[in-house]
N, C-alpha and C. Protein backbone atom coordinates (compact mmCIF):
# COMPACT_ATOMS: atom_id res chain seq x y z
N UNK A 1 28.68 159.16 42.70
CA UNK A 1 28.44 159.17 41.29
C UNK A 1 29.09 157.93 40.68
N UNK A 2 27.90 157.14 40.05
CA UNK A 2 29.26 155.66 39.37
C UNK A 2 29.74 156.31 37.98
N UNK A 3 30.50 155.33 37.95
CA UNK A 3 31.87 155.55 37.05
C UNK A 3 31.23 154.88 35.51
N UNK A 4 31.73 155.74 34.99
CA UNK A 4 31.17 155.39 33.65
C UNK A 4 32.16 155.00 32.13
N UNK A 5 33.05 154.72 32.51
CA UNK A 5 34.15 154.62 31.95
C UNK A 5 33.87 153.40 31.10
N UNK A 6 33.72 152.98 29.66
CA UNK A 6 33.13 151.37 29.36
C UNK A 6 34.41 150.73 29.01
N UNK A 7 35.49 150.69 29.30
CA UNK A 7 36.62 149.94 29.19
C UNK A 7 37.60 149.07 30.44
N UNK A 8 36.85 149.69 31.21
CA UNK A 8 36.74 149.19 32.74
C UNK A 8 35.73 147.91 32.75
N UNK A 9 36.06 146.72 33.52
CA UNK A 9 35.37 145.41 33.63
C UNK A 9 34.35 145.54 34.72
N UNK A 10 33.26 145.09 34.35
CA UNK A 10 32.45 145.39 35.66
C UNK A 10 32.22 144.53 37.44
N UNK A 11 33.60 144.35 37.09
CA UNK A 11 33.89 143.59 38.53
C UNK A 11 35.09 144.50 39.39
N UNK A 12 35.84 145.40 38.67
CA UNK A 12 36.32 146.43 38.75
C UNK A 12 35.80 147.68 39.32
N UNK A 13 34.70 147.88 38.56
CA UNK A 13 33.92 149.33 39.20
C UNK A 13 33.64 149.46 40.26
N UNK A 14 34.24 150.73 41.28
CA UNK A 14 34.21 150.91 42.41
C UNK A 14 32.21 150.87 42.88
N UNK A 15 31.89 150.23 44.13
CA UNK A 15 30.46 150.17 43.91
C UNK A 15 30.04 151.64 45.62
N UNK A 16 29.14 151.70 45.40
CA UNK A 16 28.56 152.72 46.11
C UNK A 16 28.50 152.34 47.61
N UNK A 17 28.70 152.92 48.30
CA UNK A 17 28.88 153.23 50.16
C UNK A 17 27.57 151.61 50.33
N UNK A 18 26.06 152.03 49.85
CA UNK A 18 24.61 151.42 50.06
C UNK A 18 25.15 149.92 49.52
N UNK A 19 25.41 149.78 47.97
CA UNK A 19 25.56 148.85 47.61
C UNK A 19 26.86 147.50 48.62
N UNK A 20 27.97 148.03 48.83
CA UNK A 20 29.34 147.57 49.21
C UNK A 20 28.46 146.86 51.04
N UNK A 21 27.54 147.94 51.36
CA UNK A 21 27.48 146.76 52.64
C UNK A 21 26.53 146.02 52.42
N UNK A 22 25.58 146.15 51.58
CA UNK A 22 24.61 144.86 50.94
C UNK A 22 25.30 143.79 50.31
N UNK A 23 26.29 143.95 49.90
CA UNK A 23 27.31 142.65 49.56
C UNK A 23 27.45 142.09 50.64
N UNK A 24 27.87 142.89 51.62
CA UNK A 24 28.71 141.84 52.25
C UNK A 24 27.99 141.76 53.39
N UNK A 25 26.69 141.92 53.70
CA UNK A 25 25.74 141.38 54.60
C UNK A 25 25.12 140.15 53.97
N UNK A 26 24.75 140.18 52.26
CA UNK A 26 24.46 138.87 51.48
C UNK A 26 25.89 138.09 51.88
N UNK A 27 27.06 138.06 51.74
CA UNK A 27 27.96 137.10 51.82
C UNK A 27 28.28 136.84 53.23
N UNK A 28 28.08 137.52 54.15
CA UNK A 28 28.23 136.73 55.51
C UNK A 28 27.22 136.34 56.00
N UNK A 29 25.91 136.40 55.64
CA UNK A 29 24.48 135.38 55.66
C UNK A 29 24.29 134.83 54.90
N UNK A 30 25.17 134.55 54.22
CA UNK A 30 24.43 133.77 53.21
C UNK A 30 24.88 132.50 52.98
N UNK A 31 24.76 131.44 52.34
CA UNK A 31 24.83 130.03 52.57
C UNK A 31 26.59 130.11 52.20
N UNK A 32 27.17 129.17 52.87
CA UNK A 32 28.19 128.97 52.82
C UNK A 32 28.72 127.58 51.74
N UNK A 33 29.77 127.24 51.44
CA UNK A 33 30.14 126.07 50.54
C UNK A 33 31.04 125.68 51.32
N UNK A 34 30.92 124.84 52.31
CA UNK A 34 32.11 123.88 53.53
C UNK A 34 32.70 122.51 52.64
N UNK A 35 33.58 122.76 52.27
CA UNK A 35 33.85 121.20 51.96
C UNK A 35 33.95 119.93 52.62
N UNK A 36 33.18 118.89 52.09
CA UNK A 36 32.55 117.61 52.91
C UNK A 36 33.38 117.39 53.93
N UNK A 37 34.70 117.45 53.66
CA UNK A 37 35.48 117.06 55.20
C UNK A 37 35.35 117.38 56.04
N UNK A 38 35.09 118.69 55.99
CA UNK A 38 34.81 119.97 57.13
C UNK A 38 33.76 119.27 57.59
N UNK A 39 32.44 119.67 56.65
CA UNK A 39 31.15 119.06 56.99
C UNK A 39 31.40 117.32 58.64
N UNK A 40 32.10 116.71 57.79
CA UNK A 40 32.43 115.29 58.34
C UNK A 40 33.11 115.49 59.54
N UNK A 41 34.02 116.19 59.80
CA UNK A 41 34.67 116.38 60.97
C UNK A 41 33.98 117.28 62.10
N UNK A 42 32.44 118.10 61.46
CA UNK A 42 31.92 118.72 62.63
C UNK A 42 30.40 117.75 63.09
N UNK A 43 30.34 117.14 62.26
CA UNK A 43 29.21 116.17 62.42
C UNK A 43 30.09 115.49 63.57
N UNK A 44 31.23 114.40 63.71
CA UNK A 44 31.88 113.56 64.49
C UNK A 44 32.30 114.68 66.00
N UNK A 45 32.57 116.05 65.74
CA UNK A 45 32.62 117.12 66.52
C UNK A 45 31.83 116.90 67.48
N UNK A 46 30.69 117.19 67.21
CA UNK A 46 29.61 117.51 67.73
C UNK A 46 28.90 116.11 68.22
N UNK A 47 28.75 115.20 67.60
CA UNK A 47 28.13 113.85 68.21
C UNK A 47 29.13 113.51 69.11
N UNK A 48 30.86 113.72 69.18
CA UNK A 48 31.26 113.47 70.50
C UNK A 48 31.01 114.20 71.62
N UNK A 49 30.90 115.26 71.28
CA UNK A 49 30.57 116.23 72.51
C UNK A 49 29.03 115.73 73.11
N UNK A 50 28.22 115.54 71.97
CA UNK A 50 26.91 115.07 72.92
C UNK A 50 26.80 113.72 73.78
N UNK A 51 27.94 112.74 73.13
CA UNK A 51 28.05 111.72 73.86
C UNK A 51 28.27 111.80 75.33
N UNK A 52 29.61 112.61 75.05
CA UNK A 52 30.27 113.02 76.45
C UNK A 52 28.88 113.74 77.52
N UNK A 53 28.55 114.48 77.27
CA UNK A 53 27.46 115.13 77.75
C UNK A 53 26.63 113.89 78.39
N UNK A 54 25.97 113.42 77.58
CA UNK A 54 25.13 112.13 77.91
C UNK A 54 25.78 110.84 78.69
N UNK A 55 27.25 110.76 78.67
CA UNK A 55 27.78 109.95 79.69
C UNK A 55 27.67 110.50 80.85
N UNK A 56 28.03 111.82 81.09
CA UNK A 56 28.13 112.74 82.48
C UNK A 56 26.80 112.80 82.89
N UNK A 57 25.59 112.64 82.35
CA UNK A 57 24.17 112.65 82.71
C UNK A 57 24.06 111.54 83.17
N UNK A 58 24.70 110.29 82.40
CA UNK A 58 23.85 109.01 83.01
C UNK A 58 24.21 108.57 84.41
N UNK A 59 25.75 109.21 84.23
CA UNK A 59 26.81 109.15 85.58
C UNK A 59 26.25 109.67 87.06
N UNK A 60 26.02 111.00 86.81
CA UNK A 60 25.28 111.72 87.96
C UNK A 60 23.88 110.75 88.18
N UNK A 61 23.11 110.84 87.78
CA UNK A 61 21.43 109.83 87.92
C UNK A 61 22.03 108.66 88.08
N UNK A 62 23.44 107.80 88.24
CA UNK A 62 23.58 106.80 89.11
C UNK A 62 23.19 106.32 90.26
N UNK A 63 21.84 105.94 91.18
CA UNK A 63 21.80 106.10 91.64
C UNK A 63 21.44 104.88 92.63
N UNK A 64 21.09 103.52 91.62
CA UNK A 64 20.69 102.41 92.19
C UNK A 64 22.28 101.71 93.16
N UNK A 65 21.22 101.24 93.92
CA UNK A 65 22.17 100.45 94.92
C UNK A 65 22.54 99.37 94.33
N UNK A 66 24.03 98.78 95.11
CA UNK A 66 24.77 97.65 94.37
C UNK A 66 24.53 96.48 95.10
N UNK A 67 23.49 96.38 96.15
CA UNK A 67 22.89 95.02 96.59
C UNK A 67 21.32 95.60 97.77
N UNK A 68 20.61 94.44 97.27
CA UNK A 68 19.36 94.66 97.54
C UNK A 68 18.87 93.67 98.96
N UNK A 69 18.49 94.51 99.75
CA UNK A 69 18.32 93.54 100.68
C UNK A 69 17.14 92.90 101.01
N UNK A 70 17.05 91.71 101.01
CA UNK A 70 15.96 90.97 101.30
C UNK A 70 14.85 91.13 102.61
N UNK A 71 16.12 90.71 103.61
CA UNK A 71 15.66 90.91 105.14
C UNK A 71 16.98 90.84 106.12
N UNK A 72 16.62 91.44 106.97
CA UNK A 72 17.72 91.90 107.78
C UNK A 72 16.79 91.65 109.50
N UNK A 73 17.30 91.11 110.66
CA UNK A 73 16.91 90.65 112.08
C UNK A 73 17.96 90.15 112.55
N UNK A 74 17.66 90.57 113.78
CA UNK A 74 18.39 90.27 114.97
C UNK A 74 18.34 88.58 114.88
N UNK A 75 19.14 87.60 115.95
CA UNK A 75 19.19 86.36 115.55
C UNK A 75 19.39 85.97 117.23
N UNK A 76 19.95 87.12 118.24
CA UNK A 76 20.57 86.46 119.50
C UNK A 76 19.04 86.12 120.14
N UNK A 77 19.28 85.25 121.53
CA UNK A 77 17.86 84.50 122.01
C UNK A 77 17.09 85.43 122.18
N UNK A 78 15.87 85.36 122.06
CA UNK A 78 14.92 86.41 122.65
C UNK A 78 15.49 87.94 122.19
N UNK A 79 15.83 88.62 121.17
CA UNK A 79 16.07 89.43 121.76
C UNK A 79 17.18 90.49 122.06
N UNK A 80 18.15 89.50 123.54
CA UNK A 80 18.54 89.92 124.47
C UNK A 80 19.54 89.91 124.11
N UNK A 81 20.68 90.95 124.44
CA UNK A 81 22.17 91.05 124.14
C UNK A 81 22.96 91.32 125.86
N UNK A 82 23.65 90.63 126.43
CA UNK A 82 24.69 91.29 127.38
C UNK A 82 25.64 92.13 127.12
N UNK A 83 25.44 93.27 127.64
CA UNK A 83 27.05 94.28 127.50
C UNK A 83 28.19 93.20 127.19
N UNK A 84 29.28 93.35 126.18
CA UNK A 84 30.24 92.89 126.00
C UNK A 84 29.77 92.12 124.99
N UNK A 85 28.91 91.81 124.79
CA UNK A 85 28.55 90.63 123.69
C UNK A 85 28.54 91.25 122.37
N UNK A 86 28.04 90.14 121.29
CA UNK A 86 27.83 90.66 119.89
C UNK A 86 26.37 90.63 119.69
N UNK A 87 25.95 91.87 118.80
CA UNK A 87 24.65 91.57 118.28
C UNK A 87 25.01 91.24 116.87
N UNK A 88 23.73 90.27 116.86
CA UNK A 88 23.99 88.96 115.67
C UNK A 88 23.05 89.35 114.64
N UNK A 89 23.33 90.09 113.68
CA UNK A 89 22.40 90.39 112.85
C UNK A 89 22.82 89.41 111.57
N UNK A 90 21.10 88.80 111.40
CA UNK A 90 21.10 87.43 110.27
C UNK A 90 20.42 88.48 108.97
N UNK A 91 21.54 89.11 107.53
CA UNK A 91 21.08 89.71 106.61
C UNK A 91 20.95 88.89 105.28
N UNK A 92 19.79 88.92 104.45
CA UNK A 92 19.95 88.15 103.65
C UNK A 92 19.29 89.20 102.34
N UNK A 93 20.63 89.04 101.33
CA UNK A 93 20.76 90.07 100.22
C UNK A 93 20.65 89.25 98.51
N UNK A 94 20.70 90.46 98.18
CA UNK A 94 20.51 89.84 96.47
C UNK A 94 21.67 91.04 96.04
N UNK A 95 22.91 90.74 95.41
CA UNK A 95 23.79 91.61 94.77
C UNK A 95 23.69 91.79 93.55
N UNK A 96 23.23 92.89 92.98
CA UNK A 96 22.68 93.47 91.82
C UNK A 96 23.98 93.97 90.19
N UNK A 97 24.53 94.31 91.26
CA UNK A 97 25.79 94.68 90.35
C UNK A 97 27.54 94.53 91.44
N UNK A 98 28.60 95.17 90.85
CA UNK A 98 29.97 94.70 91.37
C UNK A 98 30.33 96.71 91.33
N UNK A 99 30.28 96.99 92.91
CA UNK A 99 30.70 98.16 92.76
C UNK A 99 31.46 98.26 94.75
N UNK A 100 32.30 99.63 94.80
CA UNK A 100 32.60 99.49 95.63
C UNK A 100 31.48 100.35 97.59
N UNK A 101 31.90 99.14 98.04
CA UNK A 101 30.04 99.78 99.48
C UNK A 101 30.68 99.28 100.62
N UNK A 102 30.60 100.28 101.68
CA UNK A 102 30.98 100.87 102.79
C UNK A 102 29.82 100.77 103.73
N UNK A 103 30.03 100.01 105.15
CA UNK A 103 28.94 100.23 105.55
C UNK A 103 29.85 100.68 107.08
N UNK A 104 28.73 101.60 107.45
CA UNK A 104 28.92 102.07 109.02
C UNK A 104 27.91 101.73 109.97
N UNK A 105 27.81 101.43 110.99
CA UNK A 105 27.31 101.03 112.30
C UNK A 105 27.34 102.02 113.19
N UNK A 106 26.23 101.94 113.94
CA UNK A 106 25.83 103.03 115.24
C UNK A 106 24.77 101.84 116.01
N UNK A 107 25.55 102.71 117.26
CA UNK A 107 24.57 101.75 118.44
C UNK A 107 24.00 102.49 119.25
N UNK A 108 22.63 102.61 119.88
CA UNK A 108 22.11 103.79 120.40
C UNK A 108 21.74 102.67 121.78
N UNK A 109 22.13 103.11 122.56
CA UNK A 109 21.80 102.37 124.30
C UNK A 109 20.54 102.98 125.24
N UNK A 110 20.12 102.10 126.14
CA UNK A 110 19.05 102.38 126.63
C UNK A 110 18.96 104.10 127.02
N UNK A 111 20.41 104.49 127.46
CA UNK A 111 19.67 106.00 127.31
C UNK A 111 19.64 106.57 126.50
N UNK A 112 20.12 106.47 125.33
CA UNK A 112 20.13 107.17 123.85
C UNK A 112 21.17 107.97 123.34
N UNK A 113 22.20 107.26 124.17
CA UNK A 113 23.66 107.56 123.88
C UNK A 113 24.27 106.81 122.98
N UNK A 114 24.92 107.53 121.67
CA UNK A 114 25.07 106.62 120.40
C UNK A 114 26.84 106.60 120.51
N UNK A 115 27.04 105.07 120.02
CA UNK A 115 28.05 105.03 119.83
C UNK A 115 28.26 104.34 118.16
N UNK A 116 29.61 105.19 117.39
CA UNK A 116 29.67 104.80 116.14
C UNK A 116 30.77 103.36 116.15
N UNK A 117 30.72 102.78 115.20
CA UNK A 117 31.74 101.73 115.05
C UNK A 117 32.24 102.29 113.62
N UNK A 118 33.97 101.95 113.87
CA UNK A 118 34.42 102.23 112.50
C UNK A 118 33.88 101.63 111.22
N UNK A 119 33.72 102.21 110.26
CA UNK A 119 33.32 101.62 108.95
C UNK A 119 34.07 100.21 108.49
N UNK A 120 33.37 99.33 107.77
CA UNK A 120 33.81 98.34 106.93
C UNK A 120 33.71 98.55 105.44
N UNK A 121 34.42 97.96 105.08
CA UNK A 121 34.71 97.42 103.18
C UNK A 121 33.92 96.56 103.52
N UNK A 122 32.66 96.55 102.59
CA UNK A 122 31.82 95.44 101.98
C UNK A 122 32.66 94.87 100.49
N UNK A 123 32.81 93.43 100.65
CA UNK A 123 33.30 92.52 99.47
C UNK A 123 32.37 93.06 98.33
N UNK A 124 33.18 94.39 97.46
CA UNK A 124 32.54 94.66 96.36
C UNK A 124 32.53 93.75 95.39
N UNK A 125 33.94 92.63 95.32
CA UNK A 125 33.74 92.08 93.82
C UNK A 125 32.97 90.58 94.33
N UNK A 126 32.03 90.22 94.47
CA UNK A 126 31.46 88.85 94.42
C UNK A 126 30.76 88.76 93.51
N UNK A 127 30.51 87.36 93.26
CA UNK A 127 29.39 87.25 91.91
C UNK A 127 28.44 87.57 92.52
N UNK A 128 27.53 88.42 91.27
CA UNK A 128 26.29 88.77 91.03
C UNK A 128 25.19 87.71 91.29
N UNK A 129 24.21 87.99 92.35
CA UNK A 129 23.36 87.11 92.37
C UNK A 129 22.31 87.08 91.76
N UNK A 130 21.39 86.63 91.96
CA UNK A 130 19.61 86.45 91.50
C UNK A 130 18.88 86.41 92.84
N UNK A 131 17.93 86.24 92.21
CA UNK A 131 16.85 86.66 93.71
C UNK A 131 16.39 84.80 94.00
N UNK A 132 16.80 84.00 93.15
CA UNK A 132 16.56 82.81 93.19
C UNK A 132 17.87 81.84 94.56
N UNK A 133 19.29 83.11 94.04
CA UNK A 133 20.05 82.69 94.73
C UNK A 133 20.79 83.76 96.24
N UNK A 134 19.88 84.26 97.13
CA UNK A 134 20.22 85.13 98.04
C UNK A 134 21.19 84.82 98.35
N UNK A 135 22.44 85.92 99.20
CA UNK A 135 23.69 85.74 100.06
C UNK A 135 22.92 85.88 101.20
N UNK A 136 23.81 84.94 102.55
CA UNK A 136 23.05 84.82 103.83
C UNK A 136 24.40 85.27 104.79
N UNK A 137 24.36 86.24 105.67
CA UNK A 137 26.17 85.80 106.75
C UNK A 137 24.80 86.29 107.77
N UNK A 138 25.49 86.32 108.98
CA UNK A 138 25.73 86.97 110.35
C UNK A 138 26.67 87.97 110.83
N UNK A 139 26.19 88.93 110.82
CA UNK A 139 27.45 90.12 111.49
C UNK A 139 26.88 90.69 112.38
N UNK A 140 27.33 91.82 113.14
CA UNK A 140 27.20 92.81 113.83
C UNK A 140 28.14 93.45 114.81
N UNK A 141 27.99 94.28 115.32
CA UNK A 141 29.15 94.90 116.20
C UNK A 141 28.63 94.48 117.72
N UNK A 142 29.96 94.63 118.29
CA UNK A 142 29.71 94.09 119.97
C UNK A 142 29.51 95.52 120.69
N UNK A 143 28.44 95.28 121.68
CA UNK A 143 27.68 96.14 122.73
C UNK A 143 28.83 96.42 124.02
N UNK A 144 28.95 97.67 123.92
CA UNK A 144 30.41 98.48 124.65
C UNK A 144 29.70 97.86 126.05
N UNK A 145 31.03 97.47 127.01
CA UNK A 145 30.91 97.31 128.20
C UNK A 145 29.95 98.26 129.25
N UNK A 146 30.51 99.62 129.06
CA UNK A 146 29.25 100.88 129.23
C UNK A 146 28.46 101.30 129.03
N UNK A 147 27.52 100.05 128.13
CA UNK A 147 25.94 100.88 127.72
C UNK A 147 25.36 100.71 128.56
N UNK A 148 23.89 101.61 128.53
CA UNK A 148 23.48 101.61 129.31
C UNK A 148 22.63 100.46 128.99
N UNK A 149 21.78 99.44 130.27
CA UNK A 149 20.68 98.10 129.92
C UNK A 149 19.00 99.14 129.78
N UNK A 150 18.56 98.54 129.02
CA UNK A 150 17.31 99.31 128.23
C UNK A 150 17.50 98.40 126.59
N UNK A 151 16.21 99.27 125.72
CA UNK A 151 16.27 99.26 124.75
C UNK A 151 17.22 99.99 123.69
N UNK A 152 17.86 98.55 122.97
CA UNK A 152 18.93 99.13 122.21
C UNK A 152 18.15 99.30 120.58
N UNK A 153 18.94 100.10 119.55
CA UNK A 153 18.61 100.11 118.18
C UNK A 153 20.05 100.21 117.86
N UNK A 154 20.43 99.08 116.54
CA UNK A 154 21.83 99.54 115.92
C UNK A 154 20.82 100.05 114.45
N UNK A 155 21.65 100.60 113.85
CA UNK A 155 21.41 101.82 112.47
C UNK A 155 22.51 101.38 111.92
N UNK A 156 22.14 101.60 110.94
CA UNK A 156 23.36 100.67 109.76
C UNK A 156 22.76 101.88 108.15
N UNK A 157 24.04 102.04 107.92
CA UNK A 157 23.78 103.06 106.28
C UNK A 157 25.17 102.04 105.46
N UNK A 158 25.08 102.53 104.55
CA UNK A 158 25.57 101.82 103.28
C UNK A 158 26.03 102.76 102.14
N UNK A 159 27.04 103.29 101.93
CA UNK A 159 27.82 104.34 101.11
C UNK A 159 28.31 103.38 99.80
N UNK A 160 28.04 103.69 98.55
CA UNK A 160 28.44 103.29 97.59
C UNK A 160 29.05 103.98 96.33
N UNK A 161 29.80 103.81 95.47
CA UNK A 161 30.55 104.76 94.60
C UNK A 161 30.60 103.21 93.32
N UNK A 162 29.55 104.01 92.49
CA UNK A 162 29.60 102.80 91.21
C UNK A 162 30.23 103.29 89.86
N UNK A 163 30.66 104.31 89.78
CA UNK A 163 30.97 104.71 88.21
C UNK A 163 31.80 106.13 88.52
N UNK A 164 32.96 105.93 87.31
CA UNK A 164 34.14 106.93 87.63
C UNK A 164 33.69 108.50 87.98
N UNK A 165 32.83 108.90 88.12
CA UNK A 165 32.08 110.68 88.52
C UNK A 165 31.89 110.69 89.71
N UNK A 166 31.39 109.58 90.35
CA UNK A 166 31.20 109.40 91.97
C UNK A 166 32.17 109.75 92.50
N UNK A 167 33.52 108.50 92.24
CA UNK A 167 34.78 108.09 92.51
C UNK A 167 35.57 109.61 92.78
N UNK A 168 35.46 109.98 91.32
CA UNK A 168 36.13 111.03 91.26
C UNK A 168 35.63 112.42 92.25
N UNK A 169 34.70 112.62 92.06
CA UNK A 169 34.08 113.73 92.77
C UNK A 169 33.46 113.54 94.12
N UNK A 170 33.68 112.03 94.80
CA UNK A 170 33.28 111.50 96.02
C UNK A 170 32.49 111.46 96.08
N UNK A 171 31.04 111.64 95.31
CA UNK A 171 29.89 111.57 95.63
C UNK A 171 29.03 110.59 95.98
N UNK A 172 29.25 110.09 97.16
CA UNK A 172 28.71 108.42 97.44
C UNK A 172 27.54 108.52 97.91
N UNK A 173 27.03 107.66 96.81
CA UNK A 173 25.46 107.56 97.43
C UNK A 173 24.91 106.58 99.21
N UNK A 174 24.20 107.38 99.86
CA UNK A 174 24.23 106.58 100.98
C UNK A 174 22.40 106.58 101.11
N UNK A 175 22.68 105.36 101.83
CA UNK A 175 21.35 104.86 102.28
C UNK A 175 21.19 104.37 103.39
N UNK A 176 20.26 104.14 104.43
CA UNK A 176 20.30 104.23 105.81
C UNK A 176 19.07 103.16 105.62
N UNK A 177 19.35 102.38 106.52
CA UNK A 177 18.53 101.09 106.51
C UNK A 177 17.53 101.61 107.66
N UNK A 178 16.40 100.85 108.18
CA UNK A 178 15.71 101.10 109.16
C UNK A 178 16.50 100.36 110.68
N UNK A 179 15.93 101.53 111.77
CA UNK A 179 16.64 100.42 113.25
C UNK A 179 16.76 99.07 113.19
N UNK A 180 17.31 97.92 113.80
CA UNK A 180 16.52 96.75 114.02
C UNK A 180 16.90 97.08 115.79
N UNK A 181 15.74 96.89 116.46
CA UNK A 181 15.86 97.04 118.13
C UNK A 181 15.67 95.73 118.58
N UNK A 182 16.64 95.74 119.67
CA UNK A 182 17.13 94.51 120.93
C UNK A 182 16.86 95.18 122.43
N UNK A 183 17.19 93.92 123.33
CA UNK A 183 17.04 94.16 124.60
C UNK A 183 18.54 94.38 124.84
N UNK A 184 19.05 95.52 125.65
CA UNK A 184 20.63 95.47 126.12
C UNK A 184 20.50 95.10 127.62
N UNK A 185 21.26 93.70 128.03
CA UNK A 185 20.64 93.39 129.57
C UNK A 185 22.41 93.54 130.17
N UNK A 186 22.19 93.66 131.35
CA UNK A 186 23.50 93.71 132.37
C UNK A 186 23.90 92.41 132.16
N UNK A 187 25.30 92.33 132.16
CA UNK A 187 25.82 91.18 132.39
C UNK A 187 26.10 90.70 133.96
């Protein structure tokens, strides 16, 4: 029953069970008055958080390699390698960016018994090339006294870590070049 009392203010009058939660379903849906700072500090809130977000996206889809290879061949005569010797691989690259790349070696011998060679540090910081200006060396690993003579293949992959999410979380991208095959002859 409302109150009917007219000396009572009508902000005073107790309001009815129906009415009291229709208030306050209008005032907690209903538009709010944030003062601009507020406003300003969740705008900057929120655009950092999406940044962050969008750094960690671009980080993961890192995925290009940090040197491009032109061509890669064998260089010894004919071919032919003697047990004990080096195979001479002539690689010629284009370095795309300055990041840190690991390469490992495997040698598979005429019977198809693989042997690994410990990994190298590839010179991550060199200047950046162009495709106008290729890098040229000679490397390769030497053919164990015990292989067997047959057809050899060395396999070569390339592990790289370009941006702090890799680093951190080890996630190195690797890539595996194709065989290049030689002759392994008896010495």
């Amino acid at each position: 029953m409302p109150h009917r009392n007219p000396s009572v203010p009508p902000q005073l009058v107790p309001l009815d069970d129906v009415d009291l939660y229709a208030r306050a379903l209008a005032l907690s849906a209903g538009p709010k008055k944030a003062p601009v700072h507020e406003r300003v500090l969740n705008v900057i809130y929120w655009g950092g958080v999406l940044i962050l977000v969008a750094w960690f996206l671009a980080m993961a889809s890192d995925r290009s390699p940090p040197i491009r290879w032109v061509s890669r061949e064998i260089v010894n005569p004919d071919g032919k390698v003697r047990q004990g010797e080096r195979v001479q691989v002539k690689a010629v690259r284009v370095r795309t960016r300055i990041c840190e790349l690991v390469k490992r070696q495997s040698l598979i011998d005429g019977s198809g018994r693989r042997t690994d060679y410990e990994a190298e540090r590839f010179d991550a910081y060199g200047a950046i090339t162009g495709p106008t200006s290729p890098e040229t060396d000679i490397t390769g690993p030497t053919v164990p006294l015990d292989a067997v003579p047959g057809r050899g293949r060395l396999v070569t992959a390339f592990a790289w870590d370009c941006n702090v999410l890799q680093r951190a979380l080890g996630w190195s991208i690797t890539e595996v070049q194709g065989p290049l095959e030689f002759e392994i002859v008896a010495r």
